[in-house]
N, C-alpha and C. Protein backbone atom coordinates (compact mmCIF):
# COMPACT_ATOMS: atom_id res chain seq x y z
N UNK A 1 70.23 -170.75 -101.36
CA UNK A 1 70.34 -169.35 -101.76
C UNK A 1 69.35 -168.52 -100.95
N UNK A 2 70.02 -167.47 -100.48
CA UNK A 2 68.58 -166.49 -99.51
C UNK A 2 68.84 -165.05 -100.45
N UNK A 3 67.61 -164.20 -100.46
CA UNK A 3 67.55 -163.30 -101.25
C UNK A 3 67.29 -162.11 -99.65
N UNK A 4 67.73 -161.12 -99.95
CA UNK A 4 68.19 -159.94 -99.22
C UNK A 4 67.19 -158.39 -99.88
N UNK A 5 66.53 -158.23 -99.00
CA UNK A 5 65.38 -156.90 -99.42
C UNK A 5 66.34 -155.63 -98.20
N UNK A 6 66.32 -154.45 -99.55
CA UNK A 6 67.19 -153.61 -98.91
C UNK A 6 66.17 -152.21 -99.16
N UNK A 7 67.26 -151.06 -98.41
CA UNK A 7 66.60 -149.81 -98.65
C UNK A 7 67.53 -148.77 -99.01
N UNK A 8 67.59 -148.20 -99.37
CA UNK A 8 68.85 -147.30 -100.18
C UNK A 8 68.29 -145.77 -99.74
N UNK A 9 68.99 -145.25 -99.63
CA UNK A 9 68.92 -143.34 -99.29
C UNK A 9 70.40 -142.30 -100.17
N UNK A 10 69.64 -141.93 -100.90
CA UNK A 10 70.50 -140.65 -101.99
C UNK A 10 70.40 -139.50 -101.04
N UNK A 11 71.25 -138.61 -100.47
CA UNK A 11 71.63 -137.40 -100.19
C UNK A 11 71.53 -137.00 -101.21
N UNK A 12 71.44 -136.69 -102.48
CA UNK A 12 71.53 -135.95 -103.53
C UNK A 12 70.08 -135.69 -103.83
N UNK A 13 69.52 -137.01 -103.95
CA UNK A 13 67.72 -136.70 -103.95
C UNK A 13 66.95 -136.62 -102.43
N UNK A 14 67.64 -136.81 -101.74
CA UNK A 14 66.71 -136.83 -100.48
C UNK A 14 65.67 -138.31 -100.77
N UNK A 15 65.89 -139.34 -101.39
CA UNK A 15 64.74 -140.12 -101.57
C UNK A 15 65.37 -141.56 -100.87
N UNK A 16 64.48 -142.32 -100.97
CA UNK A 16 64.73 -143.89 -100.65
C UNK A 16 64.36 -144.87 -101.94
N UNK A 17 65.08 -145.56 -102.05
CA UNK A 17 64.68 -146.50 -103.37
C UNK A 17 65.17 -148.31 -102.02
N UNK A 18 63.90 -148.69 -102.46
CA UNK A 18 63.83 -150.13 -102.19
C UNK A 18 63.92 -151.29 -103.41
N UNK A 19 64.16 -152.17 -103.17
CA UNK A 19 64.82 -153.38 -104.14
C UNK A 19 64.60 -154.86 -103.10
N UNK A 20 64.93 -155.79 -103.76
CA UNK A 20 65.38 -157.44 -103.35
C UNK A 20 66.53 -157.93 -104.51
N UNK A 21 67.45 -158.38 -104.05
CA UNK A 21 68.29 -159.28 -104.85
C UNK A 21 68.84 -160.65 -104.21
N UNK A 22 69.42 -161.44 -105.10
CA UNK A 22 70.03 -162.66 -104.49
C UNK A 22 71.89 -162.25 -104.29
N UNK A 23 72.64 -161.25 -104.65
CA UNK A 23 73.29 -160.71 -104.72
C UNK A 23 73.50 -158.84 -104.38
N UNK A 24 73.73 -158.61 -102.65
CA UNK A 24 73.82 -157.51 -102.42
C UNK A 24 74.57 -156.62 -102.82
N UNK A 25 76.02 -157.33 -103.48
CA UNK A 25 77.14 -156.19 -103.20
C UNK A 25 77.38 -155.92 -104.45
N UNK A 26 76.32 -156.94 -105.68
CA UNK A 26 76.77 -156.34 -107.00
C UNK A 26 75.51 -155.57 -107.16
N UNK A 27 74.27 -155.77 -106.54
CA UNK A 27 73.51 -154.88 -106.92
C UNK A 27 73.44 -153.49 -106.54
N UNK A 28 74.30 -153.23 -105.10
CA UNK A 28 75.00 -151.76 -104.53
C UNK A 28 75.73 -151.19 -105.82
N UNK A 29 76.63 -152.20 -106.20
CA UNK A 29 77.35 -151.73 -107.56
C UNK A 29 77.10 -150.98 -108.71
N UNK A 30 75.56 -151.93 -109.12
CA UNK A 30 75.15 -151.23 -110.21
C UNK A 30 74.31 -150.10 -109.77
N UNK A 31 73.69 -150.12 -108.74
CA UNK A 31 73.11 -148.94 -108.74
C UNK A 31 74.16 -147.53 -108.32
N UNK A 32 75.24 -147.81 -107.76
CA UNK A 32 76.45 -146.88 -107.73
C UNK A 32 76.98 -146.55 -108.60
N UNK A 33 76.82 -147.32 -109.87
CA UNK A 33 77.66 -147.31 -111.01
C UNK A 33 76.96 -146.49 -112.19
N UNK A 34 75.74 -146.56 -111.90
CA UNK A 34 74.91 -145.93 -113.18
C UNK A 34 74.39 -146.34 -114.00
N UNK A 35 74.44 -147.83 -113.79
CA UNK A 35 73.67 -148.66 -114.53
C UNK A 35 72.28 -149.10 -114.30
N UNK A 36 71.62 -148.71 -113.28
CA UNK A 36 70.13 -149.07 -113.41
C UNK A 36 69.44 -147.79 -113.24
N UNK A 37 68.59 -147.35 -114.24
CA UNK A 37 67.77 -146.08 -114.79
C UNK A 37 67.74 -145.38 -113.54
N UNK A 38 66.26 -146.58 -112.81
CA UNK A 38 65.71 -146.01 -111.81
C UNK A 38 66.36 -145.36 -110.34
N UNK A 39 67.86 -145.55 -110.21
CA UNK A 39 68.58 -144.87 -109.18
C UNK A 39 69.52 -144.00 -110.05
N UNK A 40 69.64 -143.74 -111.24
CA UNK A 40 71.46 -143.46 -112.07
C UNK A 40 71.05 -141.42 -111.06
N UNK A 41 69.81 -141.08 -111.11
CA UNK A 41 69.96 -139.66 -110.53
C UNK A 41 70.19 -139.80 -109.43
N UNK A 42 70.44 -140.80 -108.42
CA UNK A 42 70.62 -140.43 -107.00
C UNK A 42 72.04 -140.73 -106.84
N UNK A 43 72.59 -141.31 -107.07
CA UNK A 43 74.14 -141.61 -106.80
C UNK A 43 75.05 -140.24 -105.79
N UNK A 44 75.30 -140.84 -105.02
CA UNK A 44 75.81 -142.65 -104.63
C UNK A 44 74.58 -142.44 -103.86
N UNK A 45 74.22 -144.30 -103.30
CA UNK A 45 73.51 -144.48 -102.96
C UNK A 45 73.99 -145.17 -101.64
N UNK A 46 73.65 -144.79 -100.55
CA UNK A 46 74.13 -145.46 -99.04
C UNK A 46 73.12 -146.80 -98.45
N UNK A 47 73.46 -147.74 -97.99
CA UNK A 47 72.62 -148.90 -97.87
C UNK A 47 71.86 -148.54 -95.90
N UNK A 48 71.36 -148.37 -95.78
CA UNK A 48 70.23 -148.21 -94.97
C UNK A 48 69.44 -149.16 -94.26
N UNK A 49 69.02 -150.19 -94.89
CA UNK A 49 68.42 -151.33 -94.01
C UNK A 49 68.30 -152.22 -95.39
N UNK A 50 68.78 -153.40 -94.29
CA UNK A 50 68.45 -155.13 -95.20
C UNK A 50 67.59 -156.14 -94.42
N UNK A 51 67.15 -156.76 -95.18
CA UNK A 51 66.72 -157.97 -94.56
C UNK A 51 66.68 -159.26 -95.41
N UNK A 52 67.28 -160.51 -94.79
CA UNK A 52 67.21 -161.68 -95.51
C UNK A 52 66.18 -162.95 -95.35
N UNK A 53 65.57 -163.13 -96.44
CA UNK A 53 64.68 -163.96 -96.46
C UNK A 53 64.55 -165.24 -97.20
N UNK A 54 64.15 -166.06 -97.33
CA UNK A 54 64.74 -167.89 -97.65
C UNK A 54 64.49 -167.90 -99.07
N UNK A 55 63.44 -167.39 -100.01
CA UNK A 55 62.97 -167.57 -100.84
C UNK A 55 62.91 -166.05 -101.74
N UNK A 56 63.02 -166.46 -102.93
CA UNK A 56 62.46 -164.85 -103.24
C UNK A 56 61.11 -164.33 -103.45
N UNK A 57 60.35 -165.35 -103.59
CA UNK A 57 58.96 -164.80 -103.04
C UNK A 57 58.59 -164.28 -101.87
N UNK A 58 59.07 -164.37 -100.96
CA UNK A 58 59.32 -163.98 -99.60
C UNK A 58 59.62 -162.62 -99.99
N UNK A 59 60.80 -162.73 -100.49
CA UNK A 59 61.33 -161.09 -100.61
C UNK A 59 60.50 -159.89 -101.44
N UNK A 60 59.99 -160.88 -102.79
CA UNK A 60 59.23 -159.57 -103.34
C UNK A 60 57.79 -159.29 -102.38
N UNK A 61 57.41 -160.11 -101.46
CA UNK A 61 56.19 -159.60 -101.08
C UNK A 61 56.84 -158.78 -100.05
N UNK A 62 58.17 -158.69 -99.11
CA UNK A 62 58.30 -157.92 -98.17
C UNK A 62 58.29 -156.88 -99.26
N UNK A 63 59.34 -156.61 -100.28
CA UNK A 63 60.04 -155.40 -101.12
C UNK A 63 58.36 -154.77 -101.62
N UNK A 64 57.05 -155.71 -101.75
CA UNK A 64 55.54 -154.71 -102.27
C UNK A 64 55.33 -153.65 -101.50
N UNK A 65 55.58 -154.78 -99.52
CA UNK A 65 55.11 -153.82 -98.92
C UNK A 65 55.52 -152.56 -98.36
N UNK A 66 57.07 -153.02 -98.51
CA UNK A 66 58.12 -151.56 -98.53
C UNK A 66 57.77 -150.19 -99.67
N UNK A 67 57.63 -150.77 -100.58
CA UNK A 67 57.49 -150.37 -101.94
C UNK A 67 56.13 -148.79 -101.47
N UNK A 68 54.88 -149.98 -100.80
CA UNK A 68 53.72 -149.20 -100.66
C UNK A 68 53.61 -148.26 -99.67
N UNK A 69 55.07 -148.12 -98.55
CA UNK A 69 54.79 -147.24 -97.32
C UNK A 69 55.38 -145.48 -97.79
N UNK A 70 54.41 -145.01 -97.46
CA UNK A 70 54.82 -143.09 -97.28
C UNK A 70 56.35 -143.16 -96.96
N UNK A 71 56.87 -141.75 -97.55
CA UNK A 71 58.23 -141.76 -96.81
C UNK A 71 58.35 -140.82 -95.40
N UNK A 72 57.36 -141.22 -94.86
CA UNK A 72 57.18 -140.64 -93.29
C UNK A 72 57.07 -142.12 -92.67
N UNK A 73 56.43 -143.26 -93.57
CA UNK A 73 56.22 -144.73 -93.09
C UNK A 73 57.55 -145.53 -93.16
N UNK A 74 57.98 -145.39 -94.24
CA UNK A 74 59.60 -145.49 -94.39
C UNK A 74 60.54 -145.36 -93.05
N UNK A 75 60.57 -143.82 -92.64
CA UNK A 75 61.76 -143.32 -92.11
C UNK A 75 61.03 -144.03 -90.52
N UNK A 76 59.55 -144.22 -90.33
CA UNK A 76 59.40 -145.07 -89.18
C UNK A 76 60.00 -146.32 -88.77
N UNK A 77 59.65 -147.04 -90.30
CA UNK A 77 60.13 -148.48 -90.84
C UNK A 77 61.41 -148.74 -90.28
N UNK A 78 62.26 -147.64 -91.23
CA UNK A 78 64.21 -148.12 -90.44
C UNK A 78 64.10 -147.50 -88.98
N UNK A 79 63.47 -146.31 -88.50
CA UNK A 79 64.25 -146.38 -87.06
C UNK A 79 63.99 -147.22 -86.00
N UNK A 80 62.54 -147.91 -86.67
CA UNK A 80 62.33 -149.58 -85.62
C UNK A 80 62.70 -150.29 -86.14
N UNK A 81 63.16 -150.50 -86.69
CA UNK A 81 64.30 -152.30 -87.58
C UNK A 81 65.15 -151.86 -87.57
N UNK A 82 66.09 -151.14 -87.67
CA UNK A 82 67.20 -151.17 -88.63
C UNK A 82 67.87 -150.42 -87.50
């Protein structure tokens, strides 16, 4: 099983919401769908950058350090990776 750290961008909020799951296309879902709190105001949500990693510890320490960058560090982040 590999777990997948993503980055999400709302046109509606102008914001980025970051995550990790072991399942990408149901967790696009729910956050499209309105089921998880912390995105239900940004919808829809467009997928932006992923990355897959072996373990999910792996992933939540990439998803801390995503978590901790400015969104000026962010928009650096995807236009050199992604």
């Amino acid at each position: 099983m590999s777990f997948t750290v993503y980055i999400l961008y709302s046109l509606a909020t102008d914001t980025y919401y970051k995550g990790q799951t072991s399942n990408l296309e149901d967790r696009l879902r729910r956050h499209n769908g309105g089921y998880e709190k912390a995105t239900k105001r940004g919808i829809p949500w467009k997928l932006v950058w992923t990355a897959t990693k072996k373990t999910r510890g792996e992933a939540l320490k990439l998803e801390k350090k995503l978590k901790n960058l400015s969104r000026e560090r962010t928009l650096e982040f995807i236009k050199k990776y992604g």
